[in-house]
N, C-alpha and C. Protein backbone atom coordinates (compact mmCIF):
# COMPACT_ATOMS: atom_id res chain seq x y z
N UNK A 1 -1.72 -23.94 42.50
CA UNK A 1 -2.45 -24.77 41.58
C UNK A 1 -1.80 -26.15 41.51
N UNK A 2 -2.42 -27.45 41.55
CA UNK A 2 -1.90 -28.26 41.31
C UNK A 2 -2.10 -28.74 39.68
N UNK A 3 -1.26 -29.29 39.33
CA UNK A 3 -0.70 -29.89 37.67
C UNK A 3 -1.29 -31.63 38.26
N UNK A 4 -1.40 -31.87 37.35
CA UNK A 4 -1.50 -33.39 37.27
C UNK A 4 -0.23 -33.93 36.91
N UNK A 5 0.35 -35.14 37.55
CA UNK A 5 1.73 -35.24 37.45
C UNK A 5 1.61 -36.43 35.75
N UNK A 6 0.52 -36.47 35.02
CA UNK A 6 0.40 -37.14 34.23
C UNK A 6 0.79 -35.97 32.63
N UNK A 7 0.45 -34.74 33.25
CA UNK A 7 0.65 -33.79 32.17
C UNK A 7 1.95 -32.95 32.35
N UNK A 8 2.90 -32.85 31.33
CA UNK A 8 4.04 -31.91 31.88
C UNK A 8 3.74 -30.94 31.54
N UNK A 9 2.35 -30.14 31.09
CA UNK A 9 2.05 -29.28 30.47
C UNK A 9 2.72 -28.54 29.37
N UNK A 10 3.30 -29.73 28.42
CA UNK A 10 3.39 -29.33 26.71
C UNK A 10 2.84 -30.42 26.09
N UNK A 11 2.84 -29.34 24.55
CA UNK A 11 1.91 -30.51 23.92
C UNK A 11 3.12 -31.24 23.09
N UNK A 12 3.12 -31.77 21.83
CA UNK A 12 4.03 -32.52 21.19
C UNK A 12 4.78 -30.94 20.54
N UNK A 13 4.22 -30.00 20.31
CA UNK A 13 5.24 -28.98 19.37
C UNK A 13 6.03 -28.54 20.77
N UNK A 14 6.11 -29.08 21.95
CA UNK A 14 6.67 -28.17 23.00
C UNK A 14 6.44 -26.52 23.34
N UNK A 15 4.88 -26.76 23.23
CA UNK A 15 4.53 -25.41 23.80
C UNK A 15 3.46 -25.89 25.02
N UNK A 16 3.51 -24.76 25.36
CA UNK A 16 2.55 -24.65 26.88
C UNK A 16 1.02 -24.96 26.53
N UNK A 17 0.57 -25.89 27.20
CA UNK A 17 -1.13 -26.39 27.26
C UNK A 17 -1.63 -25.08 27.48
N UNK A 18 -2.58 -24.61 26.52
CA UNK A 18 -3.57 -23.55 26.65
C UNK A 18 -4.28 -23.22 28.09
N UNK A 19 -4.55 -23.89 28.46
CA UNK A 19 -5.28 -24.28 29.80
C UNK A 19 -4.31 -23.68 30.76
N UNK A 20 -2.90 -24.36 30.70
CA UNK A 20 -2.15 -23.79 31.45
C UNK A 20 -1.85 -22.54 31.53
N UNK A 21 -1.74 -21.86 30.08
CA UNK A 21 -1.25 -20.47 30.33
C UNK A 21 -2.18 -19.87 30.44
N UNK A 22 -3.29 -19.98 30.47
CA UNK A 22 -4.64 -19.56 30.76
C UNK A 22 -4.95 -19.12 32.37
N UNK A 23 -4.44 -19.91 32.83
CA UNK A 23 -4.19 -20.05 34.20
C UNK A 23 -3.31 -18.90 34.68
N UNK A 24 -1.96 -18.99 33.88
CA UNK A 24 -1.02 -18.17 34.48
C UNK A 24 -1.07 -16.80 34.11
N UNK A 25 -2.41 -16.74 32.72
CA UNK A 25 -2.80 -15.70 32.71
C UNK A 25 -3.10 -14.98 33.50
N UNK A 26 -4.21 -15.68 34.52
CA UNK A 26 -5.23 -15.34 35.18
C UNK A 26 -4.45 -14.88 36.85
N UNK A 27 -3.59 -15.64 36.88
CA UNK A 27 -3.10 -15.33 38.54
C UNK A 27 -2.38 -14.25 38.34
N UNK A 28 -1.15 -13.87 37.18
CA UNK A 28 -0.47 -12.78 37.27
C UNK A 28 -1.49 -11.64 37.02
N UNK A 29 -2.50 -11.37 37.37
CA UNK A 29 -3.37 -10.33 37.74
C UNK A 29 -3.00 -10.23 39.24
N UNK A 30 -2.69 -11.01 40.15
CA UNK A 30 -2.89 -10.50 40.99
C UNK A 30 -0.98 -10.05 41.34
N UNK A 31 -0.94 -9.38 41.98
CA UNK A 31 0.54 -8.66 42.26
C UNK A 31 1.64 -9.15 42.95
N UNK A 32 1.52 -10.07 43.80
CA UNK A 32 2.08 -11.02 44.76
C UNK A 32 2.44 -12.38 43.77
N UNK A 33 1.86 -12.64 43.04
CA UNK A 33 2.05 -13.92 41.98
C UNK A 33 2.68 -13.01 40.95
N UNK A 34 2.25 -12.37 40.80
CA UNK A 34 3.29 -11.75 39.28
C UNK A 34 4.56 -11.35 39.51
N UNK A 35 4.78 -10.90 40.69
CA UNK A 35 6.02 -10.79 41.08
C UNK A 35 6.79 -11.67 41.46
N UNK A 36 6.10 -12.90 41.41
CA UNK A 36 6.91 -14.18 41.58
C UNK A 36 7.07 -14.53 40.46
N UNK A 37 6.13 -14.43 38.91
CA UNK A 37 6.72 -14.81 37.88
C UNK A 37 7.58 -13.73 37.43
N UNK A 38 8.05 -12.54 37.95
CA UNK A 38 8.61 -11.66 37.12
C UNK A 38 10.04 -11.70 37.19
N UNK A 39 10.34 -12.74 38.34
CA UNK A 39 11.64 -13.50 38.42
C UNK A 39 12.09 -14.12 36.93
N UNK A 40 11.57 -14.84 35.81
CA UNK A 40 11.64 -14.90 34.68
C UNK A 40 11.39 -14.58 33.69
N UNK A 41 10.90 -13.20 34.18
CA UNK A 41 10.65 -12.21 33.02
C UNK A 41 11.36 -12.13 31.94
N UNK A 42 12.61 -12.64 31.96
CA UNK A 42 13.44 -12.39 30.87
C UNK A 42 13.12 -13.78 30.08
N UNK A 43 12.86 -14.48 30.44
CA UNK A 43 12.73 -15.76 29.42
C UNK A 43 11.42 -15.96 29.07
N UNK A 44 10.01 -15.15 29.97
CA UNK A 44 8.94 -15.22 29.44
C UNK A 44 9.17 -14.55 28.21
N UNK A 45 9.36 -13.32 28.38
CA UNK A 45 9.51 -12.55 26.95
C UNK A 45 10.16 -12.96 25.78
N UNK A 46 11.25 -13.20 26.26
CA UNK A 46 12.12 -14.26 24.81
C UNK A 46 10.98 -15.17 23.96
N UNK A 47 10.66 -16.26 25.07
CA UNK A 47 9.78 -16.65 24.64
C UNK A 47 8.58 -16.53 23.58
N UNK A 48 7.91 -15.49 24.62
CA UNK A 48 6.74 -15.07 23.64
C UNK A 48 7.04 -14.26 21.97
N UNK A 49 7.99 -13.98 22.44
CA UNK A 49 8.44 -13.02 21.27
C UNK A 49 9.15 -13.98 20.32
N UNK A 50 10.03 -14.84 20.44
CA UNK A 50 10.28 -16.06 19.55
C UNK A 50 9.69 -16.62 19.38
N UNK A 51 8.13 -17.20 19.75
CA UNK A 51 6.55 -17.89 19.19
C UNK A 51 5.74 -16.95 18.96
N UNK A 52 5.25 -15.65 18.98
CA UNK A 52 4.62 -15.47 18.55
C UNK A 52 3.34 -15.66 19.34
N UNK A 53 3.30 -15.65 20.96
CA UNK A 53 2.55 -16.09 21.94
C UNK A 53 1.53 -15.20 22.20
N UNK A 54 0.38 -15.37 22.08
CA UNK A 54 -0.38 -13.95 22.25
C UNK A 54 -0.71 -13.93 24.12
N UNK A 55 -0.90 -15.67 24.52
CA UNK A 55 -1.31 -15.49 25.37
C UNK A 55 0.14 -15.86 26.45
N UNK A 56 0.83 -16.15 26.16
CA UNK A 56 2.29 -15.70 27.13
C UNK A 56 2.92 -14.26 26.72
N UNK A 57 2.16 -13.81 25.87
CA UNK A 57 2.50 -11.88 25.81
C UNK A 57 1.59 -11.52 26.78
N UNK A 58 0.30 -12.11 26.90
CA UNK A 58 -0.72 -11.31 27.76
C UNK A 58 -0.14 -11.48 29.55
N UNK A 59 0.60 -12.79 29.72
CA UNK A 59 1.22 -13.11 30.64
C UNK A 59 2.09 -12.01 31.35
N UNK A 60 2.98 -11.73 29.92
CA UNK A 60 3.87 -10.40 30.16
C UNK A 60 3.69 -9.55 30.47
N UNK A 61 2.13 -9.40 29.69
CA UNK A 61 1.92 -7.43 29.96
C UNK A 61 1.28 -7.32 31.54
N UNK A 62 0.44 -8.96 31.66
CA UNK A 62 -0.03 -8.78 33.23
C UNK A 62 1.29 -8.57 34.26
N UNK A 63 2.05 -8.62 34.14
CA UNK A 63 3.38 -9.33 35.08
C UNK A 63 3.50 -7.18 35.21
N UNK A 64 3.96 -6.56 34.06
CA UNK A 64 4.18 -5.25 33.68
C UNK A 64 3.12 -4.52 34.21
N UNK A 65 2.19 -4.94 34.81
CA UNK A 65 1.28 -3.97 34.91
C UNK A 65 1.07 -3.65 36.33
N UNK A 66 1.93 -4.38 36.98
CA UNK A 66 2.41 -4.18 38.28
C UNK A 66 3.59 -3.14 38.76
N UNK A 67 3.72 -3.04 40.15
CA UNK A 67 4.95 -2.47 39.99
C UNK A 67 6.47 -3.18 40.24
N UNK A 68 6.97 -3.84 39.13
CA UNK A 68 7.74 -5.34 39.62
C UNK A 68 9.35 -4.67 39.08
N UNK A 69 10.57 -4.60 39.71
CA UNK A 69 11.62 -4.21 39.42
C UNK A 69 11.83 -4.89 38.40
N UNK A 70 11.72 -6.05 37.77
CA UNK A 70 11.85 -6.76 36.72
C UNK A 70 11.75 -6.02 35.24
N UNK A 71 10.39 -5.06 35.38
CA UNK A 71 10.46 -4.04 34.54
C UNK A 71 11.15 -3.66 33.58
N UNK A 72 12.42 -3.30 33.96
CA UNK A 72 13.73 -3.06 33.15
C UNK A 72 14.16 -3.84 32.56
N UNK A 73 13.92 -5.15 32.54
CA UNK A 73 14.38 -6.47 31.54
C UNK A 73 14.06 -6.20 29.81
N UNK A 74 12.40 -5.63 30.15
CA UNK A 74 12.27 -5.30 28.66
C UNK A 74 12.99 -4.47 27.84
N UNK A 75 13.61 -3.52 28.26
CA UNK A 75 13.93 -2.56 27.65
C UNK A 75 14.88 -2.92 26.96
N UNK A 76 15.55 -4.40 26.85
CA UNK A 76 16.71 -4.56 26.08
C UNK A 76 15.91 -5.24 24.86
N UNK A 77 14.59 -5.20 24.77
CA UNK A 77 13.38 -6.19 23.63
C UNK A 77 13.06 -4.78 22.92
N UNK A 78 12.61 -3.21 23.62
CA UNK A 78 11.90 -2.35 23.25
C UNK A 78 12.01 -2.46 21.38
N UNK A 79 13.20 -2.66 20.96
CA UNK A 79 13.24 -2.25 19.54
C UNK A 79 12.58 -3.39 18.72
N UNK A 80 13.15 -4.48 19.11
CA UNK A 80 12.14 -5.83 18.78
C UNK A 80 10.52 -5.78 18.72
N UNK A 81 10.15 -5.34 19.80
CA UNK A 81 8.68 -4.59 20.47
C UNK A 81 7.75 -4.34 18.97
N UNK A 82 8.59 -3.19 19.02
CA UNK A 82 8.26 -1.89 17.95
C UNK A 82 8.24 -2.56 16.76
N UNK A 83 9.27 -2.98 16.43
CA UNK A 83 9.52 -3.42 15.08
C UNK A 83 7.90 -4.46 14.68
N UNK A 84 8.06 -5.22 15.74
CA UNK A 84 6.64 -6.53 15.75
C UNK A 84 5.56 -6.08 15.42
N UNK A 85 5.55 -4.91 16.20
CA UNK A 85 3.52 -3.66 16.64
C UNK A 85 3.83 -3.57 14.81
N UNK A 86 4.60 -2.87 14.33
CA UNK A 86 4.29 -2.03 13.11
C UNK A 86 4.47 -2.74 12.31
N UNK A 87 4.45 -4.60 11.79
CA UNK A 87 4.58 -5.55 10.90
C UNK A 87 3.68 -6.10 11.69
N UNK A 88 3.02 -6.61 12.34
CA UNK A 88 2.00 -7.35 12.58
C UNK A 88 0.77 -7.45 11.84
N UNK A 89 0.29 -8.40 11.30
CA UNK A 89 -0.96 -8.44 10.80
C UNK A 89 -2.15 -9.49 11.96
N UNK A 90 -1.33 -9.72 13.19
CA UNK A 90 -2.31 -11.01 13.76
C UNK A 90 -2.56 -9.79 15.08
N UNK A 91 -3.74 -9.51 15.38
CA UNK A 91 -4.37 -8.64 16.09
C UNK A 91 -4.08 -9.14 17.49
N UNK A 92 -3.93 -10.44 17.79
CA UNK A 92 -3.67 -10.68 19.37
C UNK A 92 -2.46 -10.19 19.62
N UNK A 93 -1.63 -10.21 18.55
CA UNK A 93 -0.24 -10.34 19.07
C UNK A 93 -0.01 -8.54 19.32
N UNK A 94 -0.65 -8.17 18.28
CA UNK A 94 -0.53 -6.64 17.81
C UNK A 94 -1.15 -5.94 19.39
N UNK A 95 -2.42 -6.34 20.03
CA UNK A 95 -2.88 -5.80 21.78
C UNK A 95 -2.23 -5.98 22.40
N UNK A 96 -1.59 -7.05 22.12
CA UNK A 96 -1.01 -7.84 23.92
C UNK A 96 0.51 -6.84 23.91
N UNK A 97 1.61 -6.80 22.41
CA UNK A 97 2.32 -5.99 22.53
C UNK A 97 2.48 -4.81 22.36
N UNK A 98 1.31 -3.95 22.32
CA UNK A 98 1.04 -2.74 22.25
C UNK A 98 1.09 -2.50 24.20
N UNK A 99 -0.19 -3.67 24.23
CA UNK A 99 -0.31 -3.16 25.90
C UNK A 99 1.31 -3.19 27.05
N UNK A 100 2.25 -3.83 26.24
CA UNK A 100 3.12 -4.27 27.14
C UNK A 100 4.14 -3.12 27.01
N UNK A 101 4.13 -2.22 25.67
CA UNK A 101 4.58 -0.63 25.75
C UNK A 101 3.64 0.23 26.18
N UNK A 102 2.33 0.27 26.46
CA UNK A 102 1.84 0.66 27.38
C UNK A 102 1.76 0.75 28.53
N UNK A 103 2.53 -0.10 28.95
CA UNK A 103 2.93 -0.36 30.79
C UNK A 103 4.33 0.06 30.99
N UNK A 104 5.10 0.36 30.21
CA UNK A 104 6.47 0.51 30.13
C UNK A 104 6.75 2.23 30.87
N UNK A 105 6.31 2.75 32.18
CA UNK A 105 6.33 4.12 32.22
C UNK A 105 7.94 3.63 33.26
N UNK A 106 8.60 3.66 32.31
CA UNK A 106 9.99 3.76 32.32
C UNK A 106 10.57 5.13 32.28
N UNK A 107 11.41 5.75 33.30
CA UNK A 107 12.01 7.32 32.83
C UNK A 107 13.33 7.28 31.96
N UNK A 108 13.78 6.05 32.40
CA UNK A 108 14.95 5.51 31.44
C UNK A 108 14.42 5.28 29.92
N UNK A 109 13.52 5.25 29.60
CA UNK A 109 13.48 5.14 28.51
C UNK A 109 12.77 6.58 27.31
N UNK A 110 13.29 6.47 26.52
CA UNK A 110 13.54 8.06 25.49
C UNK A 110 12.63 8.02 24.73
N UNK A 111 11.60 7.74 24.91
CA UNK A 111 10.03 8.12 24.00
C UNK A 111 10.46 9.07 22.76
N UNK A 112 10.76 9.85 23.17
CA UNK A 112 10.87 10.62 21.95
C UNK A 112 11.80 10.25 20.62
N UNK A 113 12.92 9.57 21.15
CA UNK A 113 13.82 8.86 20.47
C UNK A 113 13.14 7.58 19.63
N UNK A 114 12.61 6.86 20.46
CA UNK A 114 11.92 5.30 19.78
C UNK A 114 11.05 6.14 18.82
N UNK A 115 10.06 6.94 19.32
CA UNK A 115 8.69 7.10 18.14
C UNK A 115 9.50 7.97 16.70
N UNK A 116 10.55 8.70 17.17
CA UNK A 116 11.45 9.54 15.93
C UNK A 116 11.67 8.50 15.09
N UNK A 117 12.72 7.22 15.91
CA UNK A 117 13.44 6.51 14.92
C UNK A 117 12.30 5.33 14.47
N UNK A 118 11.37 4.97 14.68
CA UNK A 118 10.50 3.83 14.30
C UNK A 118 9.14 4.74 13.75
N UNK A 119 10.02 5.79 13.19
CA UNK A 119 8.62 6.64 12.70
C UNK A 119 7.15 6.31 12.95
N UNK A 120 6.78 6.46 14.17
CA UNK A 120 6.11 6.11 14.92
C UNK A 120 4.01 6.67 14.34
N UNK A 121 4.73 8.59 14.70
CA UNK A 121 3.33 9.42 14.55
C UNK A 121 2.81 8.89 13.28
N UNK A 122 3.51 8.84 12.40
CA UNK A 122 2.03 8.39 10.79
C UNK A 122 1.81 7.16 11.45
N UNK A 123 2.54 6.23 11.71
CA UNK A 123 1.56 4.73 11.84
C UNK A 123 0.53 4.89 13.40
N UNK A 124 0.46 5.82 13.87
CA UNK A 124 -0.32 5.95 14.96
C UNK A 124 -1.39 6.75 14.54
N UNK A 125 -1.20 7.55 14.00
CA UNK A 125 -2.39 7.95 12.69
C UNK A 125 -3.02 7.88 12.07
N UNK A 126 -2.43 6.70 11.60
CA UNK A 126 -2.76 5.73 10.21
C UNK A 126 -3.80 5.22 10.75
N UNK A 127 -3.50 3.92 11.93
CA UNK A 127 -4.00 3.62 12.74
C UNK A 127 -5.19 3.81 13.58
N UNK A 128 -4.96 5.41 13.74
CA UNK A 128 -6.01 5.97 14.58
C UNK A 128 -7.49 6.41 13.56
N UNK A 129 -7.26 6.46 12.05
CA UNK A 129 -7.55 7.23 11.34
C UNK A 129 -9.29 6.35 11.32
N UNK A 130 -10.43 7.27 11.32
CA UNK A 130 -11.65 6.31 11.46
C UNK A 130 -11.76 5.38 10.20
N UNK A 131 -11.48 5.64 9.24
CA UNK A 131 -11.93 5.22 8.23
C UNK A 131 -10.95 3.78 7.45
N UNK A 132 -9.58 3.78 8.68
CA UNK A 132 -9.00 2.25 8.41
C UNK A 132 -9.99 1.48 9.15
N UNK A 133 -9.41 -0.13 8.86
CA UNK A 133 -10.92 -0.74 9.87
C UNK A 133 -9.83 -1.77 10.37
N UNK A 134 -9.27 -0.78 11.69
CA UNK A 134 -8.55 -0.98 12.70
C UNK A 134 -9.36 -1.94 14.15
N UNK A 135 -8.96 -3.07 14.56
CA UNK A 135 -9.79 -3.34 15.84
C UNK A 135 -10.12 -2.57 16.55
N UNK A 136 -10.95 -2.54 17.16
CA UNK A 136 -11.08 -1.86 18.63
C UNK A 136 -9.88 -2.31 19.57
N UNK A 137 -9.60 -3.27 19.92
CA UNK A 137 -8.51 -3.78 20.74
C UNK A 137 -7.60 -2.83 20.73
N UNK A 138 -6.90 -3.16 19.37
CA UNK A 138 -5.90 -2.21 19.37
C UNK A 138 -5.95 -0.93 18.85
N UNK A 139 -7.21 -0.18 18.84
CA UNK A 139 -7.12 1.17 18.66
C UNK A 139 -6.85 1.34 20.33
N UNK A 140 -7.63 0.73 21.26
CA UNK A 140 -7.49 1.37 22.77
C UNK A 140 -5.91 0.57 23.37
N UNK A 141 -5.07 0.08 22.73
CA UNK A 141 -4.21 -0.15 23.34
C UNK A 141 -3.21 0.86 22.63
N UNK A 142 -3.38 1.28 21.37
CA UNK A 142 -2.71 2.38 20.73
C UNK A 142 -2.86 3.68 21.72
N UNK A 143 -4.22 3.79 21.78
CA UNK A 143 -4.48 5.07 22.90
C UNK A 143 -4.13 5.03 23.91
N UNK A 144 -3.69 3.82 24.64
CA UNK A 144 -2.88 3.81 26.37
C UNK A 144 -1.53 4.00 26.19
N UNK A 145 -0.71 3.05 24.47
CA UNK A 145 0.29 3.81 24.15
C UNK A 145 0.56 5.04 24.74
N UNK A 146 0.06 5.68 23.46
CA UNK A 146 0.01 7.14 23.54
C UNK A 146 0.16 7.83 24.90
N UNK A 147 -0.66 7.84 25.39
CA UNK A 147 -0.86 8.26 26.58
C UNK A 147 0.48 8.05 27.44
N UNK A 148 0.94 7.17 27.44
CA UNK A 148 2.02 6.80 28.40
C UNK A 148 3.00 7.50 27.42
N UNK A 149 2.97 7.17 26.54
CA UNK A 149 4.67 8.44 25.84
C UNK A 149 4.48 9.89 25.91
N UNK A 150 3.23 10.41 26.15
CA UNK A 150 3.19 11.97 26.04
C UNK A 150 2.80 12.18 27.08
N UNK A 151 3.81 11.72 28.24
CA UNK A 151 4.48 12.01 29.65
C UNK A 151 5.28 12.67 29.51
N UNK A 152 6.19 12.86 28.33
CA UNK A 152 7.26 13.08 27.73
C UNK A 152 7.22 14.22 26.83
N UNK A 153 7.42 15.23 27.69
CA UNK A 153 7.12 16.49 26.45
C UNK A 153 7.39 16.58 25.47
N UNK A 154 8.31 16.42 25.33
CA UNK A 154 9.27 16.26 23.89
C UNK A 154 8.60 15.46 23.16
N UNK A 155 8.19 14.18 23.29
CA UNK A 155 7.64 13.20 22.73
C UNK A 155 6.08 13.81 22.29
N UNK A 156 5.57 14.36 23.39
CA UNK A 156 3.92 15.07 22.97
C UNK A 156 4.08 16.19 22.27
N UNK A 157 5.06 17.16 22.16
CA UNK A 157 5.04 17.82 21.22
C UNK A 157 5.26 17.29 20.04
N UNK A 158 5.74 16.06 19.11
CA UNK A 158 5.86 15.56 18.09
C UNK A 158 4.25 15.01 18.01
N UNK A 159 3.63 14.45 19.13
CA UNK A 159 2.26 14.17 18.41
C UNK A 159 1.90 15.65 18.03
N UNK A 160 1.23 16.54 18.94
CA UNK A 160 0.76 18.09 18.80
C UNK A 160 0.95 18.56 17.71
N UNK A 161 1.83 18.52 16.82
CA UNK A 161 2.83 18.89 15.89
C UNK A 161 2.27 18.50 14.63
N UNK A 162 1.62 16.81 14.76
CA UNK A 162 1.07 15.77 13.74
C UNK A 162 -0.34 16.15 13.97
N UNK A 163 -0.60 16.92 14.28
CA UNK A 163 -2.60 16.97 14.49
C UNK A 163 -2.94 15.40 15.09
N UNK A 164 -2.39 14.66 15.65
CA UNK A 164 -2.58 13.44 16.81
C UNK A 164 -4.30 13.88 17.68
N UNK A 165 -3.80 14.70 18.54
CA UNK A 165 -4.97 15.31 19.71
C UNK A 165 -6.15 15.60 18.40
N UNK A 166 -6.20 15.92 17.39
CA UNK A 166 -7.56 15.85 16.63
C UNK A 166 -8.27 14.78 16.18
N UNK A 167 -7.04 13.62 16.11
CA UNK A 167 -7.36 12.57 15.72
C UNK A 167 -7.91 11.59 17.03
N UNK A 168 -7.77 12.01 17.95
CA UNK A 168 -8.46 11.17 19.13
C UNK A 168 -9.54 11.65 19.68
């Protein structure tokens, strides 16, 4: 892509021109470019996660949704992650980082441990429950959640356990 050498692509608050990350949205779909941004995976994420970026989170989760060794960078954010999903009230931020623990099929990482200690099953419940008036967005990014932690027996027997599988 060429930039116009007239734009450094920030605006005066020093964030990224919409347009631009729009862009970089759009290419880290493909797997060969995302793996070239996943070289800074660690500072995209900082990033997004210190602004509050919905669309340099969506950046992230595209980059994650590959198969990019970079991967493992997050896992030193996972608790940060969590903490964000279950205080969030701004719905972009709440998909984009739902979807980005949805891509996380990490074996290194202890599903069962995170959803125990971030008491996970009621707010996935809560959540799931028809009668909150939960987005769609993130009810189906809650459900790819899911799905990806109850890989993890241990972890799916704590949903099983919560009547979860009735609730979906």
């Amino acid at each position: 892509a060429v930039v116009s050498t007239q734009s450094t692509g920030e605006n005066e608050e020093g964030q990224l021109d919409m347009e631009l990350m729009a862009l970089c949205v759009n290419i880290t779909q493909n797997p060969k470019i995302a793996a070239h941004f996943a070289q800074n995976l660690r500072l995209l994420l900082r990033q997004s996660l210190k602004n509050r970026d919905s669309l340099m989170l969506k950046m992230v989760r595209n980059i994650l949704s590959h198969d990019v060794p970079e991967k493992k960078i997050v896992l030193s954010s996972i608790n940060e992650i969590v903490s964000i999903v279950k205080d969030c009230t701004h719905e972009e931020i709440s998909v984009e980082l739902l979807g980005v623990l949805a891509e996380l099929n990490l074996p290194e990482i202890d599903f069962r441990q995170l959803v125990t200690e971030y008491n996970l099953v009621p707010w996935i419940s809560r959540n799931l429950n028809p009668g909150n008036k939960v987005a769609d967005d993130v009810v189906l990014e809650i459900v790819r959640f899911v799905g990806n932690v109850v890989r993890d027996e241990d972890c799916a027997q704590l949903f099983a356990n919560a009547g979860l599988p009735n609730t979906l």
